[in-house]
Protein backbone atom coordinates (compact mmCIF):
# COMPACT_ATOMS: atom_id res chain seq x y z
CA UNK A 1 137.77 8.47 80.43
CA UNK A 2 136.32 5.93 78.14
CA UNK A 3 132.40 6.45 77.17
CA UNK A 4 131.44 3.60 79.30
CA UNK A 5 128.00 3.23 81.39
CA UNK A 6 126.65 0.58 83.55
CA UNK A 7 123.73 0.27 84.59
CA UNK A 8 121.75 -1.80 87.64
CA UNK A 9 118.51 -2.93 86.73
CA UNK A 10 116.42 -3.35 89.38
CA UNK A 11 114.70 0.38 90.88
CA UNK A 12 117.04 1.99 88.58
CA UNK A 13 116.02 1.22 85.52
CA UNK A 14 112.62 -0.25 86.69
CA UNK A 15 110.52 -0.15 89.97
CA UNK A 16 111.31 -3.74 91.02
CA UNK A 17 108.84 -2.54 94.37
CA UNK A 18 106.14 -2.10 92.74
CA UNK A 19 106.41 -4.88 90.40
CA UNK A 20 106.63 -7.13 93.27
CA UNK A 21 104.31 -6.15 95.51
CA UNK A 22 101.61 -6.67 92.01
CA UNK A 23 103.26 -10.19 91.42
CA UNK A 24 102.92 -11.15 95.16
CA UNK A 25 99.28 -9.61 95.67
CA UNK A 26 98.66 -12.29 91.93
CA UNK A 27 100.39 -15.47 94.23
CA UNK A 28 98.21 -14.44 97.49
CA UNK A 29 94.96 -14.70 95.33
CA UNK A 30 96.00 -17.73 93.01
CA UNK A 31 96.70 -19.35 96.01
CA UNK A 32 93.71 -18.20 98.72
CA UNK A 33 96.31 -16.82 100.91
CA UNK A 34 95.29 -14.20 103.72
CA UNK A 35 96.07 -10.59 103.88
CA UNK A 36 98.78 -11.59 106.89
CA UNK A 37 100.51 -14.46 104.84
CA UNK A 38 100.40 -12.35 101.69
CA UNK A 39 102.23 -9.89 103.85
CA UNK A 40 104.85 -12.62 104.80
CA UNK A 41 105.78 -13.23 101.18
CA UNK A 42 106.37 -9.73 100.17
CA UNK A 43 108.52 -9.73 103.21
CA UNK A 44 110.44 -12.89 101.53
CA UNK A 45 111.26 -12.02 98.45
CA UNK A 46 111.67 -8.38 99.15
CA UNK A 47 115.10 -8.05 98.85
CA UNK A 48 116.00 -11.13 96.32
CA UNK A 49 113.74 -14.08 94.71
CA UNK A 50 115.20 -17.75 93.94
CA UNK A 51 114.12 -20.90 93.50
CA UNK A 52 114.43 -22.15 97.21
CA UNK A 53 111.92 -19.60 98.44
CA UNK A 54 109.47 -20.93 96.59
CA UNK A 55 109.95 -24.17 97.76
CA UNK A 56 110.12 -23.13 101.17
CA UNK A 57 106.85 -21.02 100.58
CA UNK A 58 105.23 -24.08 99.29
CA UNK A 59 105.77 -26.13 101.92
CA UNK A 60 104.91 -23.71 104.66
CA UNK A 61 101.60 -22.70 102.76
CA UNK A 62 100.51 -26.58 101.96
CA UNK A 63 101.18 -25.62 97.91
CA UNK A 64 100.40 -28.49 95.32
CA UNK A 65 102.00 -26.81 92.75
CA UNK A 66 105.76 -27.75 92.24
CA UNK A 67 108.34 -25.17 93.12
CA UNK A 68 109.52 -24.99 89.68
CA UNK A 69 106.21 -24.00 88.73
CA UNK A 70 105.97 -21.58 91.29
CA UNK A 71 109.17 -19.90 90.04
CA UNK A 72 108.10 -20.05 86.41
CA UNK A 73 105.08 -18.36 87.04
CA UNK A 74 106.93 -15.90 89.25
CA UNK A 75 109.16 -15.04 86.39
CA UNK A 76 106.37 -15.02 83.91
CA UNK A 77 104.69 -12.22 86.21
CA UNK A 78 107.30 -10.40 87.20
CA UNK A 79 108.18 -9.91 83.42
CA UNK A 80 104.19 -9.07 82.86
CA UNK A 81 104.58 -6.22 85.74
CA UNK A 82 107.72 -4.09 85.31
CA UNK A 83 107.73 -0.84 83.32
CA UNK A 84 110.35 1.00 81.77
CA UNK A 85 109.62 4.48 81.38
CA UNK A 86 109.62 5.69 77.48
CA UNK A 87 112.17 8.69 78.23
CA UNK A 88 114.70 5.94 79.39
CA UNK A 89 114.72 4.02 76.46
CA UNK A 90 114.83 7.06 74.40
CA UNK A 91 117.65 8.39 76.72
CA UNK A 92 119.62 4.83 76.17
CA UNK A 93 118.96 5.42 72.38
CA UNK A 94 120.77 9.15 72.84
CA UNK A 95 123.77 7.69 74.24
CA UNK A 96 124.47 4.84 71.98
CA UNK A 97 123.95 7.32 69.34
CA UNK A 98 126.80 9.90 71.21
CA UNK A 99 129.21 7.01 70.88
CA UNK A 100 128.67 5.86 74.37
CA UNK A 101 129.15 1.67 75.04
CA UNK A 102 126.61 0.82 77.63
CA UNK A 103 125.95 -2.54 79.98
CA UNK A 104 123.53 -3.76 82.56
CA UNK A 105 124.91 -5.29 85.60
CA UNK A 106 122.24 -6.72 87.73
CA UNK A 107 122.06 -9.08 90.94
CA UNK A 108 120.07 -11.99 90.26
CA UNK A 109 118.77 -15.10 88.66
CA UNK A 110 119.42 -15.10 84.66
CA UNK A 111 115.79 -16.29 83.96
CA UNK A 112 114.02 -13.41 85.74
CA UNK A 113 116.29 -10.82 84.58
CA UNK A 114 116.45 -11.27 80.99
CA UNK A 115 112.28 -11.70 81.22
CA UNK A 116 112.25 -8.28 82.47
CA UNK A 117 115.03 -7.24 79.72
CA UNK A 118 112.73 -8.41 77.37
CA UNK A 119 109.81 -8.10 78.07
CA UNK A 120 111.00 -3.70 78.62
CA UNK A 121 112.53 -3.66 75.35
CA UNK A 122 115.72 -2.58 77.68
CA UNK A 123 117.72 -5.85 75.96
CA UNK A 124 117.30 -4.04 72.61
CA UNK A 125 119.11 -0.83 73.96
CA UNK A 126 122.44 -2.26 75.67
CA UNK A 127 125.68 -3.81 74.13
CA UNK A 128 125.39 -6.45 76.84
CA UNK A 129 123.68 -7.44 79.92
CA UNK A 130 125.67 -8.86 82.87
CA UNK A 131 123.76 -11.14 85.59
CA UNK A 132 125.25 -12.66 88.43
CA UNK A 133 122.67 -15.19 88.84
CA UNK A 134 125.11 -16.60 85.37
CA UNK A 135 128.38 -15.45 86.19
CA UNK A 136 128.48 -17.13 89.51
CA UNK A 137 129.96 -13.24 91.73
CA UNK A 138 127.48 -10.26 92.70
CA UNK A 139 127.57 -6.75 93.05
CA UNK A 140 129.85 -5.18 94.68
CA UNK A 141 132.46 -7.88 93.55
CA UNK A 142 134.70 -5.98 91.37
CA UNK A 143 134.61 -8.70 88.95
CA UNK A 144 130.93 -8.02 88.05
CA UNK A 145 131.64 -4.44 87.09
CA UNK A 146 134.98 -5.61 85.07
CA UNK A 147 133.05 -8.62 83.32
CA UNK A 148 129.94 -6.06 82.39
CA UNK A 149 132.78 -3.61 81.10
CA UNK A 150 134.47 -6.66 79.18
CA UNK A 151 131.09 -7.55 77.56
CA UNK A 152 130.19 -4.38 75.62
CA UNK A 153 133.90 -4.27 74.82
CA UNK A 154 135.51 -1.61 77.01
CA UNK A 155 138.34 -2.04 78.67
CA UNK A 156 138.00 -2.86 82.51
CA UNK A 157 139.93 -0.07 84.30
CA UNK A 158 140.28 2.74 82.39
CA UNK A 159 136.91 4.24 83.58
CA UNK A 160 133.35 5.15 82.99
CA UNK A 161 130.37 5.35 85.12
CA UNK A 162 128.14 3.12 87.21
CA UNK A 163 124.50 4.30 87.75
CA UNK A 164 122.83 2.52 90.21
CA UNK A 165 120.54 3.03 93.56
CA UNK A 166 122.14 0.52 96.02
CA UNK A 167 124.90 2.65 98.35
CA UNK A 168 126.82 -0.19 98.72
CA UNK A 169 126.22 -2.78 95.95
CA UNK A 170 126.41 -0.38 92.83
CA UNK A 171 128.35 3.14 94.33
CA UNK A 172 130.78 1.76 96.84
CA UNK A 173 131.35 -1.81 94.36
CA UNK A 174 131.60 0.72 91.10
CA UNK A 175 133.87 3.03 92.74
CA UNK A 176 136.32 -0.15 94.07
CA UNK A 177 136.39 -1.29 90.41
CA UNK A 178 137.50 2.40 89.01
CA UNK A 179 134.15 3.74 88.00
CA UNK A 180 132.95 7.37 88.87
CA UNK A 181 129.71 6.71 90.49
CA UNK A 182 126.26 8.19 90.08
CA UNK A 183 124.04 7.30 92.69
CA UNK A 184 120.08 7.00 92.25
CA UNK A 185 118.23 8.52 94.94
CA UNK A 186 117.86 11.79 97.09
CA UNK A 187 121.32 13.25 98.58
CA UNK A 188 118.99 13.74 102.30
CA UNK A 189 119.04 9.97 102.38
CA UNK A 190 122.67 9.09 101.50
CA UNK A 191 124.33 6.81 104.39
CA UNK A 192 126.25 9.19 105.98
CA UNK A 193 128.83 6.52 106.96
CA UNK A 194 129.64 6.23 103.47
CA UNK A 195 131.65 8.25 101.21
CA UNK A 196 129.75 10.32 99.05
CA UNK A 197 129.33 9.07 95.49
CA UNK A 198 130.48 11.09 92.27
CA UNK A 199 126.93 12.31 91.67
CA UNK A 200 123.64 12.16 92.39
CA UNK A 201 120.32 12.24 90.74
CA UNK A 202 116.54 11.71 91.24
CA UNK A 203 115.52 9.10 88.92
CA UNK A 204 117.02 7.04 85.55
CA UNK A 205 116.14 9.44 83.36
CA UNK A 206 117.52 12.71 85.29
CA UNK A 207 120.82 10.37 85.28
CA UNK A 208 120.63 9.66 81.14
CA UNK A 209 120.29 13.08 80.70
CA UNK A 210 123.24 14.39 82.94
CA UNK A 211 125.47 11.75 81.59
CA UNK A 212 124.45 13.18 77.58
CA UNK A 213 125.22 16.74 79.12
CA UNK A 214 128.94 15.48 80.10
CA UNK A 215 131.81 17.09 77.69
CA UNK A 216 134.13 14.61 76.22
CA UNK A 217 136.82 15.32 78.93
CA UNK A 218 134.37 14.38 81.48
CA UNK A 219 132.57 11.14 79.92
């Protein structure tokens, strides 16, 4: 097996949650709005963020401000907000130094994204970063997995690892694209309708440091 990791971005690398709900509690007060409608737009962008929520949340909220505005300063907070822990980027540093190629595949708009790749200092510690928000397909479309593999310069198919915390979007896509999976999360709360992944582990950095434990036979 090639030495090959991708990674998802968002609550795997950082705590998108939190982030948002600090971004969205910033909007409520910029904009006067009450505890109930705050509540509404955490609700909105909870799962995914673009450019036509905010126009819909300006119209339903009487907003001067122009959408693209809205989104700018969206983006500008959201970047402000996230955290990387340390240990990850010194875990990322490990495995490029072990010889390992590594990418981040991430849902989402290619503005927002590469703020928070930034603004982290996770940009600096990839080969590549793939969004779908540019590429046009999204997790679990095998395509994003072979494109991220493509872009660090492995070779799509002959294997490697996807790291992620979405059961279906990063284990279930990475495994139909001929990854071995390592799930992010607790094995208690694994979907029991789906098949198990490769491996499981608490956080980003408990998943760093199994993959820099691996032999070479098994990464």
């Amino acid at each position: 097996m090639q030495r090959l990791v991708l990674l998802d971005l968002d609550d795997t690398l950082i705590d998108r949650r939190q982030a948002l709900a600090a971004v969205v509690t910033r909007f409520a007060d910029r904009h006067r709005l009450t505890a109930a409608e705050r509540e509404g737009v955490l609700g909105r962008l909870g799962e995914r963020a673009c450019l036509a929520d905010f126009a819909a949340l300006r119209e339903l909220h009487g907003l001067t401000v122009p959408a693209g505005a809205l989104w700018q300063q969206y983006a500008q907070d959201m970047a402000e907000s996230v955290l990387c822990p340390a240990g990850v980027l010194e875990g990322l540093e490990a495995l490029r130094v072990r010889g390992w190629r590594i990418a981040i595949a991430t849902n989402g708009p290619g503005d927002v994204q590469r703020a928070k790749l930034d603004a982290t200092g996770l940009a600096a510690r990839v080969h590549a970063v793939c969004v779908s928000g540019e590429l046009g397909f999204r997790k679990p479309d095998p395509r994003m997995f072979a494109a991220a593999a493509r872009s660090c310069g492995a070779h799509p198919g002959e294997g490697g690892w996807m790291v992620g915390d979405d059961p279906v979007k990063d284990i279930i896509g990475g495994r139909s694209a001929g990854l071995t999976t390592l799930w992010i999360g607790r094995a208690a709360d694994w979907p029991a309708t789906l098949p198990a992944p490769d491996r499981i582990a608490p956080t980003a950095l408990r998943a760093i440091r199994l993959l820099l434990a691996l032999t070479p036979e098994e990464g």
